[in-house]
N, C-alpha and C. Protein backbone atom coordinates (compact mmCIF):
# COMPACT_ATOMS: atom_id res chain seq x y z
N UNK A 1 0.01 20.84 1.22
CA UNK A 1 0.92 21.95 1.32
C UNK A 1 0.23 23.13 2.00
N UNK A 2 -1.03 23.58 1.44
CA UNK A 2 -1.46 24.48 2.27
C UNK A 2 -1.57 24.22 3.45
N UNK A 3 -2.38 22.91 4.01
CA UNK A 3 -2.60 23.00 5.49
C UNK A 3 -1.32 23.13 6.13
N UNK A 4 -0.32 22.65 5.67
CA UNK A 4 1.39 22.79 6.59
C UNK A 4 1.21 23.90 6.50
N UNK A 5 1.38 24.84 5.57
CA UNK A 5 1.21 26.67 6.14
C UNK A 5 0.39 27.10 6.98
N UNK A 6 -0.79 26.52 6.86
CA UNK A 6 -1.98 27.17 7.83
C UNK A 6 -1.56 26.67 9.15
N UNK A 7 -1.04 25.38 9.16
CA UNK A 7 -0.78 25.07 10.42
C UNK A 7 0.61 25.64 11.15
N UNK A 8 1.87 25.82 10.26
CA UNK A 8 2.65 26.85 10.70
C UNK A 8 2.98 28.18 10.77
N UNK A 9 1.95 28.48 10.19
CA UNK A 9 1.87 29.86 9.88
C UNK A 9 0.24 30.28 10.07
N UNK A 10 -0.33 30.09 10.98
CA UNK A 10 -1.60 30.46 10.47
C UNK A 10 -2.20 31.87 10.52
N UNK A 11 -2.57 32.05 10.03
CA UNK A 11 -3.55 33.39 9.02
C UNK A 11 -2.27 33.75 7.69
N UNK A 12 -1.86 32.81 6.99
CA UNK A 12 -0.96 32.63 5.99
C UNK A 12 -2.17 32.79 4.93
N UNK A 13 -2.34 33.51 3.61
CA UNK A 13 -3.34 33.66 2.99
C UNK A 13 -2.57 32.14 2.04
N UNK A 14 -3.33 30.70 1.89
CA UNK A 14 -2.97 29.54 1.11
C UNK A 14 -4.24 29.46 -0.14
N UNK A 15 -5.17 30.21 -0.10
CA UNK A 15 -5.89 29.62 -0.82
C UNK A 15 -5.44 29.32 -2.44
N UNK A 16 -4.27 30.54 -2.30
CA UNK A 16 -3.35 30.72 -4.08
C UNK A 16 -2.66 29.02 -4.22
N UNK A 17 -2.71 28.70 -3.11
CA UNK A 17 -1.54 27.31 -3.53
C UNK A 17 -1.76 26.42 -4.27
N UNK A 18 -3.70 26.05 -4.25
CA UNK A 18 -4.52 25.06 -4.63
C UNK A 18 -4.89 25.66 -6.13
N UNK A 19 -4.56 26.72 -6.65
CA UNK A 19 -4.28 26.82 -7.72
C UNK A 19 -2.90 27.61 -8.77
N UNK A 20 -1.98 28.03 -8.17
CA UNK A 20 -0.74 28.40 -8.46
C UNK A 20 0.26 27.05 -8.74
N UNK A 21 0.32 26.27 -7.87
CA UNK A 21 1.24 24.92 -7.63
C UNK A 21 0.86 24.13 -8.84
N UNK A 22 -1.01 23.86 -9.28
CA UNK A 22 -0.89 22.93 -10.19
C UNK A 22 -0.65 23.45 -11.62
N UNK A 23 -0.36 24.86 -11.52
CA UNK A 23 -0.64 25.33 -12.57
C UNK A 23 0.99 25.39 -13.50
N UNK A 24 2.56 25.40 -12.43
CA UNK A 24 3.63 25.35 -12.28
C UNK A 24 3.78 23.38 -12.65
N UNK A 25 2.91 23.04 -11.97
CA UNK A 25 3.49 21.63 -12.32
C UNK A 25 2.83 21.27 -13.68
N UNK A 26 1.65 22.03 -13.94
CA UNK A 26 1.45 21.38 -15.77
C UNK A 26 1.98 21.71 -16.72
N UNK A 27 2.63 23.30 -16.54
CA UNK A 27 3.50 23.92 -17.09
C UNK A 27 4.79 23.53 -17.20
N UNK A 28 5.13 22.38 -16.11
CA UNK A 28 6.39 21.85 -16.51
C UNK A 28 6.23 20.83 -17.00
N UNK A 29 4.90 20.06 -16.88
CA UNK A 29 5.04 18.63 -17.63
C UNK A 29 4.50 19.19 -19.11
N UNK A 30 3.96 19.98 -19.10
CA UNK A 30 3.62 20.50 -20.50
C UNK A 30 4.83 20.32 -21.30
N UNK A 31 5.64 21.61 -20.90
CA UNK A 31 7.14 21.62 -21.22
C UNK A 31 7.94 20.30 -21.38
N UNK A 32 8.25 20.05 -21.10
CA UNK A 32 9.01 18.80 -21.00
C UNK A 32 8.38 17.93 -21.94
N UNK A 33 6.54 17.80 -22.27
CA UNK A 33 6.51 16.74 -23.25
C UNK A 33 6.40 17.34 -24.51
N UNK A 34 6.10 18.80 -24.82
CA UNK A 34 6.75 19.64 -25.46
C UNK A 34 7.92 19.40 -26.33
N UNK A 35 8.77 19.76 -25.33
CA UNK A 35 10.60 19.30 -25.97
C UNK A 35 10.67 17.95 -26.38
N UNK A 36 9.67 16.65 -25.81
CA UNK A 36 10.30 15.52 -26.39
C UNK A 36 9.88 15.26 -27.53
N UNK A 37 8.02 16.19 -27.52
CA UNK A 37 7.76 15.93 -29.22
C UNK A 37 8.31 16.51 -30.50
N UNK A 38 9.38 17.93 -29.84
CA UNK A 38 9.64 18.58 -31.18
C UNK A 38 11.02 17.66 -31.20
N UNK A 39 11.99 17.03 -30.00
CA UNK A 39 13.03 16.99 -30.90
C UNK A 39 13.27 15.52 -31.46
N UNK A 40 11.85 14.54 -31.13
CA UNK A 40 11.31 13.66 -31.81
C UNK A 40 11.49 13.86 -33.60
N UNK A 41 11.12 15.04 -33.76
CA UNK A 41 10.71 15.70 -35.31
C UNK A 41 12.00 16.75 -35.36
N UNK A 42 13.00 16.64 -34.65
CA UNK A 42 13.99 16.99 -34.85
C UNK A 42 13.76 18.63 -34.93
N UNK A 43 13.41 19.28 -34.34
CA UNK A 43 13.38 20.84 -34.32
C UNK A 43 13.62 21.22 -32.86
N UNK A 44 13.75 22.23 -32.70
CA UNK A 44 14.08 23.28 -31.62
C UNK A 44 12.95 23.35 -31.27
N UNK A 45 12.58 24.00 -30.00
CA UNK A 45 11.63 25.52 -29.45
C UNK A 45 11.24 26.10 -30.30
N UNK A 46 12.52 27.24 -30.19
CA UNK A 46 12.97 28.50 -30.62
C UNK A 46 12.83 28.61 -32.57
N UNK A 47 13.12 27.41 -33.17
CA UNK A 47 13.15 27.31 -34.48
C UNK A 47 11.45 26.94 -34.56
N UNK A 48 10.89 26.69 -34.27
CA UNK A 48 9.57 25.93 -34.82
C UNK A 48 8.70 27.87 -34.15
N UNK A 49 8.94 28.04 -32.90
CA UNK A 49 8.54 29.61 -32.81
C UNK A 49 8.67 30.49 -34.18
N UNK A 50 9.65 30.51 -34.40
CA UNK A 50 10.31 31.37 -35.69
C UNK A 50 9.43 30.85 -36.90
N UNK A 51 9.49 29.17 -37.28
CA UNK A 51 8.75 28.96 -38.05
C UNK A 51 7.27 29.39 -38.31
N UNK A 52 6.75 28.76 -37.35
CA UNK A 52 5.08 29.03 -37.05
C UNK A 52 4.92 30.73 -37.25
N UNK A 53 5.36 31.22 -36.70
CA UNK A 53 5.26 32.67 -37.00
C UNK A 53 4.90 33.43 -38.04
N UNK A 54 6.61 32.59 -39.23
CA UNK A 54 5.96 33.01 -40.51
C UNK A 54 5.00 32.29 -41.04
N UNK A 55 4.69 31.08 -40.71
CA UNK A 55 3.43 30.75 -41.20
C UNK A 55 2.14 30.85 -41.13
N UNK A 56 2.14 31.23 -39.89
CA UNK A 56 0.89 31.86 -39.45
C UNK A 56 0.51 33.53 -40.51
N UNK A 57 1.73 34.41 -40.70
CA UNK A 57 1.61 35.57 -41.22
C UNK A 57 0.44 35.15 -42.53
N UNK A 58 0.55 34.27 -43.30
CA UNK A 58 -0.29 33.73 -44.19
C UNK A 58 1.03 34.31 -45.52
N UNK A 59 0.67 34.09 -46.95
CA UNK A 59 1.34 33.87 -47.96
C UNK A 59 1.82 35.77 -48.00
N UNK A 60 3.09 36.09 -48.48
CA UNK A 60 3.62 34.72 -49.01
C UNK A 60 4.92 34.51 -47.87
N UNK A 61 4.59 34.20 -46.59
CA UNK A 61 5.14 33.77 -44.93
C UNK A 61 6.49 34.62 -45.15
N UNK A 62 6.51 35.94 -45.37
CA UNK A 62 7.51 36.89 -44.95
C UNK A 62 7.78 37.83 -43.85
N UNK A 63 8.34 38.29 -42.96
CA UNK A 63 8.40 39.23 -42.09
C UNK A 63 9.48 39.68 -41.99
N UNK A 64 9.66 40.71 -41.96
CA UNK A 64 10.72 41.77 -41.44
C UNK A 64 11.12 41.19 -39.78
N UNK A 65 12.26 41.46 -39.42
CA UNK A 65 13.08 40.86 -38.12
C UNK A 65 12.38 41.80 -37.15
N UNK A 66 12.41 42.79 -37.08
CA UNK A 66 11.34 43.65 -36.46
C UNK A 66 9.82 43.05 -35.46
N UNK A 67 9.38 42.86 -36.76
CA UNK A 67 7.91 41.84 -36.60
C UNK A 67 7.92 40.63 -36.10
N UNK A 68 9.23 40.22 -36.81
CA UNK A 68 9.21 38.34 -35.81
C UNK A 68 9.34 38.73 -34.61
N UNK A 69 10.47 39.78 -34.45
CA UNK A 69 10.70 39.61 -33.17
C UNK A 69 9.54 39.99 -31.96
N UNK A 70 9.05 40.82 -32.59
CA UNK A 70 7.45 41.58 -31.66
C UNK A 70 6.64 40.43 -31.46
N UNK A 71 6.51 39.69 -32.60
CA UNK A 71 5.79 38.13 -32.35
C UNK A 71 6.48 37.14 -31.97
N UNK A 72 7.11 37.10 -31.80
CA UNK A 72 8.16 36.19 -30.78
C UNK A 72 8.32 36.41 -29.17
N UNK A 73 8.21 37.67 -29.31
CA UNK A 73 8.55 38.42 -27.99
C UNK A 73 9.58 38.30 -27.44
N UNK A 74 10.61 38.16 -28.53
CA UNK A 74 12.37 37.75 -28.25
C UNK A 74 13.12 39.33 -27.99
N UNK A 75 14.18 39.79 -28.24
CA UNK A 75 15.21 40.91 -28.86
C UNK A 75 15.81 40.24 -30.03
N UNK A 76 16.28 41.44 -30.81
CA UNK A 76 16.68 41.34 -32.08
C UNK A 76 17.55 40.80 -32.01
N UNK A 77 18.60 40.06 -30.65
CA UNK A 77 20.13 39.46 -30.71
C UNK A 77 19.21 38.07 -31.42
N UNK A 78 18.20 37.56 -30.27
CA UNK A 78 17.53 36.27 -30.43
C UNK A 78 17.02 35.76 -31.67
N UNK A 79 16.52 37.25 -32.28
CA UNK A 79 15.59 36.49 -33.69
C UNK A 79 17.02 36.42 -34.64
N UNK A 80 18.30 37.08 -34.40
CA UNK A 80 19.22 37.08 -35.50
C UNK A 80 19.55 35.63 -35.29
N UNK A 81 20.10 35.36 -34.06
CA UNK A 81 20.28 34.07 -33.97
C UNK A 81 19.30 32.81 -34.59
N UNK A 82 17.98 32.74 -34.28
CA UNK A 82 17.49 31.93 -34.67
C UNK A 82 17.44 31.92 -36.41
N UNK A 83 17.09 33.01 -36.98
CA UNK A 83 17.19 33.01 -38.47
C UNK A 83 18.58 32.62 -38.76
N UNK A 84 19.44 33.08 -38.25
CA UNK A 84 20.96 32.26 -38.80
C UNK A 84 20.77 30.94 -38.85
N UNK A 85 20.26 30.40 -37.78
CA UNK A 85 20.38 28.99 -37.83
C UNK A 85 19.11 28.31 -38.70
N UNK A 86 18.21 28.62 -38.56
CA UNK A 86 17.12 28.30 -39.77
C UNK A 86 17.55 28.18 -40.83
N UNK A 87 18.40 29.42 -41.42
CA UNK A 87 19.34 29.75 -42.14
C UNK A 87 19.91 28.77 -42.95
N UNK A 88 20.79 28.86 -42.23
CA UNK A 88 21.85 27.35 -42.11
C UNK A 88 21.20 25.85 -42.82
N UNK A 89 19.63 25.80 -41.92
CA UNK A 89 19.09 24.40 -42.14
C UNK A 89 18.19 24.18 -43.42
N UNK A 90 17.86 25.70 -43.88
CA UNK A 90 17.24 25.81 -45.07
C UNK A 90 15.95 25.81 -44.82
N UNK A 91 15.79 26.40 -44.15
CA UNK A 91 14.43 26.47 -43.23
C UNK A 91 13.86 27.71 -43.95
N UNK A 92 14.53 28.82 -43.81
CA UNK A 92 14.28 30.54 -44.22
C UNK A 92 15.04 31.03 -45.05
N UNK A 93 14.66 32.29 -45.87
CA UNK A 93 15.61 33.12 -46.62
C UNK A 93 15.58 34.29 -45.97
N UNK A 94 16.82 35.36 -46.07
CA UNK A 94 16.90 36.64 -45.24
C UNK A 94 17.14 37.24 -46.61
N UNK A 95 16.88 38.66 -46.90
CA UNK A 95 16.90 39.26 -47.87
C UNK A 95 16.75 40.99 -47.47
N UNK A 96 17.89 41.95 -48.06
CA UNK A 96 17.10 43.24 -47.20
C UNK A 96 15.87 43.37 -48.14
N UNK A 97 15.10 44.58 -47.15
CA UNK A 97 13.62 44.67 -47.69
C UNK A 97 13.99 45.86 -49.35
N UNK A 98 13.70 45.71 -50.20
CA UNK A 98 13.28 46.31 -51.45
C UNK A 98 13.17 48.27 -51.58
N UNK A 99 12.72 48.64 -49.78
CA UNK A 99 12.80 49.99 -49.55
C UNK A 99 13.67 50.71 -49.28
N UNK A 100 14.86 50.37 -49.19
CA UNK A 100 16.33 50.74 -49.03
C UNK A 100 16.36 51.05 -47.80
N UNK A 101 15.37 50.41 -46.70
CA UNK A 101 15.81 51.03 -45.17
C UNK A 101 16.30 49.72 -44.93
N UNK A 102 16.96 49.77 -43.25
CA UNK A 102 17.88 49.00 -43.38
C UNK A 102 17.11 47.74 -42.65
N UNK A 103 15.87 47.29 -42.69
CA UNK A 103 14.92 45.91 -42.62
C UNK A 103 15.48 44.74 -43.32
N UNK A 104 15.31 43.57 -42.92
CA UNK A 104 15.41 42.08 -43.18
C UNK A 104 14.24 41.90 -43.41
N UNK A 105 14.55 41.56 -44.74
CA UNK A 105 13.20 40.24 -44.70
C UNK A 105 13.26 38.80 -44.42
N UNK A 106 12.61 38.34 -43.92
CA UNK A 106 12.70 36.51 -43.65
C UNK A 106 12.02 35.74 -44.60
N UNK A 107 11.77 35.03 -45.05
CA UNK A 107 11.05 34.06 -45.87
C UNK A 107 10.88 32.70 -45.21
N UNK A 108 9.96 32.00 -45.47
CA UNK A 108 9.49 30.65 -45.22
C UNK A 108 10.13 29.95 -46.63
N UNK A 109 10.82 28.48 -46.23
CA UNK A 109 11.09 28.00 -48.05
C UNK A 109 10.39 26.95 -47.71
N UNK A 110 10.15 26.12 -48.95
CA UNK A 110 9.62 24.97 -48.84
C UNK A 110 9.66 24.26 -47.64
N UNK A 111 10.85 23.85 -47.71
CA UNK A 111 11.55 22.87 -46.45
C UNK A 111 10.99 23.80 -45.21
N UNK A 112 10.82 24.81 -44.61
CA UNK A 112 10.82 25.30 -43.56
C UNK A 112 9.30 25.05 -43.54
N UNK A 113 8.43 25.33 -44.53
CA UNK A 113 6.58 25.13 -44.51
C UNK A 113 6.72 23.49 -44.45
N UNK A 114 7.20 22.91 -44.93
CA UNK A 114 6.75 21.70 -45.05
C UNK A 114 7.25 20.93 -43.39
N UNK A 115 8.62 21.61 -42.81
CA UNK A 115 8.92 20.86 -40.85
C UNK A 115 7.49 21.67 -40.65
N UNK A 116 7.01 22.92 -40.45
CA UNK A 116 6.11 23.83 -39.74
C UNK A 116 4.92 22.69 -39.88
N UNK A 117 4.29 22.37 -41.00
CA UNK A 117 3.01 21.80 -41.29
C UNK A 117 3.20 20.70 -40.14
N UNK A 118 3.91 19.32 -40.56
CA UNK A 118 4.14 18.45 -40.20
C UNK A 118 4.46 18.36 -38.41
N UNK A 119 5.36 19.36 -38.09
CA UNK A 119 5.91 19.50 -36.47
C UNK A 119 4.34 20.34 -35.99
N UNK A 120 3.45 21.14 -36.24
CA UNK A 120 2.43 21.30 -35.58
C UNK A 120 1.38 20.30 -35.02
N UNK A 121 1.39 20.10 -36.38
CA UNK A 121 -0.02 18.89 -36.35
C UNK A 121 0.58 17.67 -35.00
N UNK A 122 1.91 17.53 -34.96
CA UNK A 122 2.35 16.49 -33.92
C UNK A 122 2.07 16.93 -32.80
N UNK A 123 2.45 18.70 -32.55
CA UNK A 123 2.19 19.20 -31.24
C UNK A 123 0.75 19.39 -30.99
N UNK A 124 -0.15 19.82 -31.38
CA UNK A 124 -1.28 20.30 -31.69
C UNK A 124 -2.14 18.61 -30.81
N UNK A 125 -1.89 18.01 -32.26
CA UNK A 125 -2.17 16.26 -31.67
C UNK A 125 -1.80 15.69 -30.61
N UNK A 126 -0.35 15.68 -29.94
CA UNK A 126 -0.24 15.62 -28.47
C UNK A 126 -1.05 16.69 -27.31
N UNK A 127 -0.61 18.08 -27.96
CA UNK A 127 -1.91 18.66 -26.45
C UNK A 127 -3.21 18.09 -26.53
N UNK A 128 -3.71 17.76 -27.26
CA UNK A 128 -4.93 17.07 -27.83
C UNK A 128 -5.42 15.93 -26.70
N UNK A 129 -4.48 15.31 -27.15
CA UNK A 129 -4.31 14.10 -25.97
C UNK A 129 -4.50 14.23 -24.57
N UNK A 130 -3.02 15.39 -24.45
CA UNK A 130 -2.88 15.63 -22.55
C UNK A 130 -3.91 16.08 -22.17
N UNK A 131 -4.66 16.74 -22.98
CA UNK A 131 -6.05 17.44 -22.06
C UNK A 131 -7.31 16.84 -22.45
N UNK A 132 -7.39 15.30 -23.20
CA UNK A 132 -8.59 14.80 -23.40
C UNK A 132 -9.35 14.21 -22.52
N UNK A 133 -8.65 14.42 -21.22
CA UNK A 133 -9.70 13.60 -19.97
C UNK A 133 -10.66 14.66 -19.46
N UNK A 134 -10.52 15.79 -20.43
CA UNK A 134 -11.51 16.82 -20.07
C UNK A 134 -12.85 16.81 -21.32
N UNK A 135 -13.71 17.09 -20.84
CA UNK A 135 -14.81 16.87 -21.66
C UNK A 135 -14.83 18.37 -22.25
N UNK A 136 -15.54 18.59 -23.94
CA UNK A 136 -15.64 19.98 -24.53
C UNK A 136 -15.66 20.64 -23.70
N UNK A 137 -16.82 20.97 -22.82
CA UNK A 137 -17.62 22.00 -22.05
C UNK A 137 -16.25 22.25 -20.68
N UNK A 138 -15.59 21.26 -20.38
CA UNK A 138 -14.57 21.72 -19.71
C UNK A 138 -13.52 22.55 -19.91
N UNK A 139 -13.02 21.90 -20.97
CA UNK A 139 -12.19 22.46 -22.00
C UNK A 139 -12.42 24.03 -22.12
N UNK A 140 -13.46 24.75 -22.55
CA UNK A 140 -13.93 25.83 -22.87
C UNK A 140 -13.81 26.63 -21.67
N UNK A 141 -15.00 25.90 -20.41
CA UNK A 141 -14.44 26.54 -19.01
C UNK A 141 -13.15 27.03 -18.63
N UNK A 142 -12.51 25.98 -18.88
CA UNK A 142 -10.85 26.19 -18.15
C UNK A 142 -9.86 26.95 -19.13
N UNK A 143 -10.43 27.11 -20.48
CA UNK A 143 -10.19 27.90 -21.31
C UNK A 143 -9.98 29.40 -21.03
N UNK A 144 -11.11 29.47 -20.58
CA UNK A 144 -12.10 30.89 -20.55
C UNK A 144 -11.65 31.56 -19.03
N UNK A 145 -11.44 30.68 -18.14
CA UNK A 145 -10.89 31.07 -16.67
C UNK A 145 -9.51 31.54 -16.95
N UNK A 146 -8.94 30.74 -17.69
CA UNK A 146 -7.35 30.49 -17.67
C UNK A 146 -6.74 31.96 -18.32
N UNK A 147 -7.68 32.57 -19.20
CA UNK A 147 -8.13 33.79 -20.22
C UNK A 147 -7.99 35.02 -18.99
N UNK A 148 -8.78 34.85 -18.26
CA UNK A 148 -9.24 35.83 -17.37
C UNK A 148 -8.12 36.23 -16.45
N UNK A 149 -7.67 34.83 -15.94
CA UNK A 149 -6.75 35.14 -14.92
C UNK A 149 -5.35 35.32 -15.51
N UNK A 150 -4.98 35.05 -16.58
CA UNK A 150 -3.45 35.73 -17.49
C UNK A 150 -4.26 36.86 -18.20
N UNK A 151 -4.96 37.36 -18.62
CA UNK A 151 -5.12 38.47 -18.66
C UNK A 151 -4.74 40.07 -17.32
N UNK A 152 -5.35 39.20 -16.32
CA UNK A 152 -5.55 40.09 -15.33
C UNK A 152 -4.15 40.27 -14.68
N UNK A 153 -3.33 38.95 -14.56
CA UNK A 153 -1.88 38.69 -14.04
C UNK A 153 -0.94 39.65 -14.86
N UNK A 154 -0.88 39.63 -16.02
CA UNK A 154 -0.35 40.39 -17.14
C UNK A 154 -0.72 41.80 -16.78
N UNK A 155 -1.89 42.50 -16.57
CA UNK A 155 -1.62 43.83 -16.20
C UNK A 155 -1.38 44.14 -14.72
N UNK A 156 -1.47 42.76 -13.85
CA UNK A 156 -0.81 43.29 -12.68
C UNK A 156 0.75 43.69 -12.53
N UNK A 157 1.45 42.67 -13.27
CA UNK A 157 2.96 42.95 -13.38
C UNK A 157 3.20 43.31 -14.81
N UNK A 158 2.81 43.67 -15.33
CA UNK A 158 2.89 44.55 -16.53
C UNK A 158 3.12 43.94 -17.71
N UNK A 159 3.16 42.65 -17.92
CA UNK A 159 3.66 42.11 -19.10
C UNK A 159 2.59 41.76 -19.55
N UNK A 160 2.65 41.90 -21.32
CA UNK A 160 1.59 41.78 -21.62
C UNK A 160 1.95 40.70 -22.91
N UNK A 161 2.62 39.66 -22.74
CA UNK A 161 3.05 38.87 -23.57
C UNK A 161 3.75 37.59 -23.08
N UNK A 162 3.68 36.65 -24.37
CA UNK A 162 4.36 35.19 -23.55
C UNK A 162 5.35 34.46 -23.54
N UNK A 163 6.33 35.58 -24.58
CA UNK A 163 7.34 34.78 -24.72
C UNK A 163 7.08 33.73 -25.57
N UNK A 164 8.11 32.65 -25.91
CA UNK A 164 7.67 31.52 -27.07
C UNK A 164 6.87 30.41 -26.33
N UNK A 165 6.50 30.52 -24.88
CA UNK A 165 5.99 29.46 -24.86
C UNK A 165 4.53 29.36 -25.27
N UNK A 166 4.52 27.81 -25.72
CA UNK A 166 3.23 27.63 -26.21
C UNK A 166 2.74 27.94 -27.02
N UNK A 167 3.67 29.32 -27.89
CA UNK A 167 3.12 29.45 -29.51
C UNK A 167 3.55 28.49 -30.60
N UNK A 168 2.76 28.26 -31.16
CA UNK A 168 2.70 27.14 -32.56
C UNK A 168 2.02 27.98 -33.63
């Protein structure tokens, strides 16, 4: 692909291609094997985001809609939606907060810790896999690059967050 630019275009700056292009195509096969492992285990995206979230908060896995949503990096239409439907599946409890302002609390219930435990370890264990043709010391490298350059991308266009992808 680059040399077709250089050759139709030449003084075309290509050197971004040899790493932008593969980075779009792992990101979609990522994705894609992503979606087949959660709805394998029967969950959403968007619901296992929500989940992990509160579980990650540590005990006793509560957050205000506020907070999910900042850790989500959704709007408040998105996190209402997803807690409704969690909701629904018995995943979470919503409760106002105890201070009489007008905050939600969320809760983790059993059933919602016990898909979270189980649906990670599957995802966790598949990336595991996709990237085992890399040795530790690679791993860490491409880690550590990958760090640098979404860091730096992020304050070029200003975002400083990822949206649900890829959080567990």
């Amino acid at each position: 692909m680059a040399e077709a630019w250089q050759r139709e275009r030449p003084g075309t700056p290509v050197d971004s291609i040899g790493i932008v292009t593969p980075i779009w195509q792992l990101a979609k096969l990522f994705g894609d094997d992503r979606r087949a492992v959660l709805s394998r285990a029967g969950v959403d995206t968007a619901t296992l985001d929500l989940l992990s979230v509160l579980r990650r908060s540590g005990p006793p896995y509560t957050l205000n809609t506020r907070e999910i949503g900042r850790r989500c990096l959704v709007t408040a239409g998105a996190v209402s939606q997803r807690v409704a439907r969690a909701e629904r599946e018995g995943l979470v409890t919503r409760r106002p907060a105890a201070d009489r302002s007008r905050a939600v609390l969320v809760a983790l219930t059993g059933a919602g810790h016990d898909l979270v435990e189980a649906t990670v370890d599957q995802v966790l264990h598949r990336d595991a896999e996709l990237i085992g043709s890399l040795t530790p010391e690679q791993q860490g490298q491409l880690a550590g690059l990958l760090r640098v350059l979404l860091e730096d991308v992020q304050r070029r266009v200003g975002d400083h967050g990822l949206g649900q992808v890829g959080h567990v």
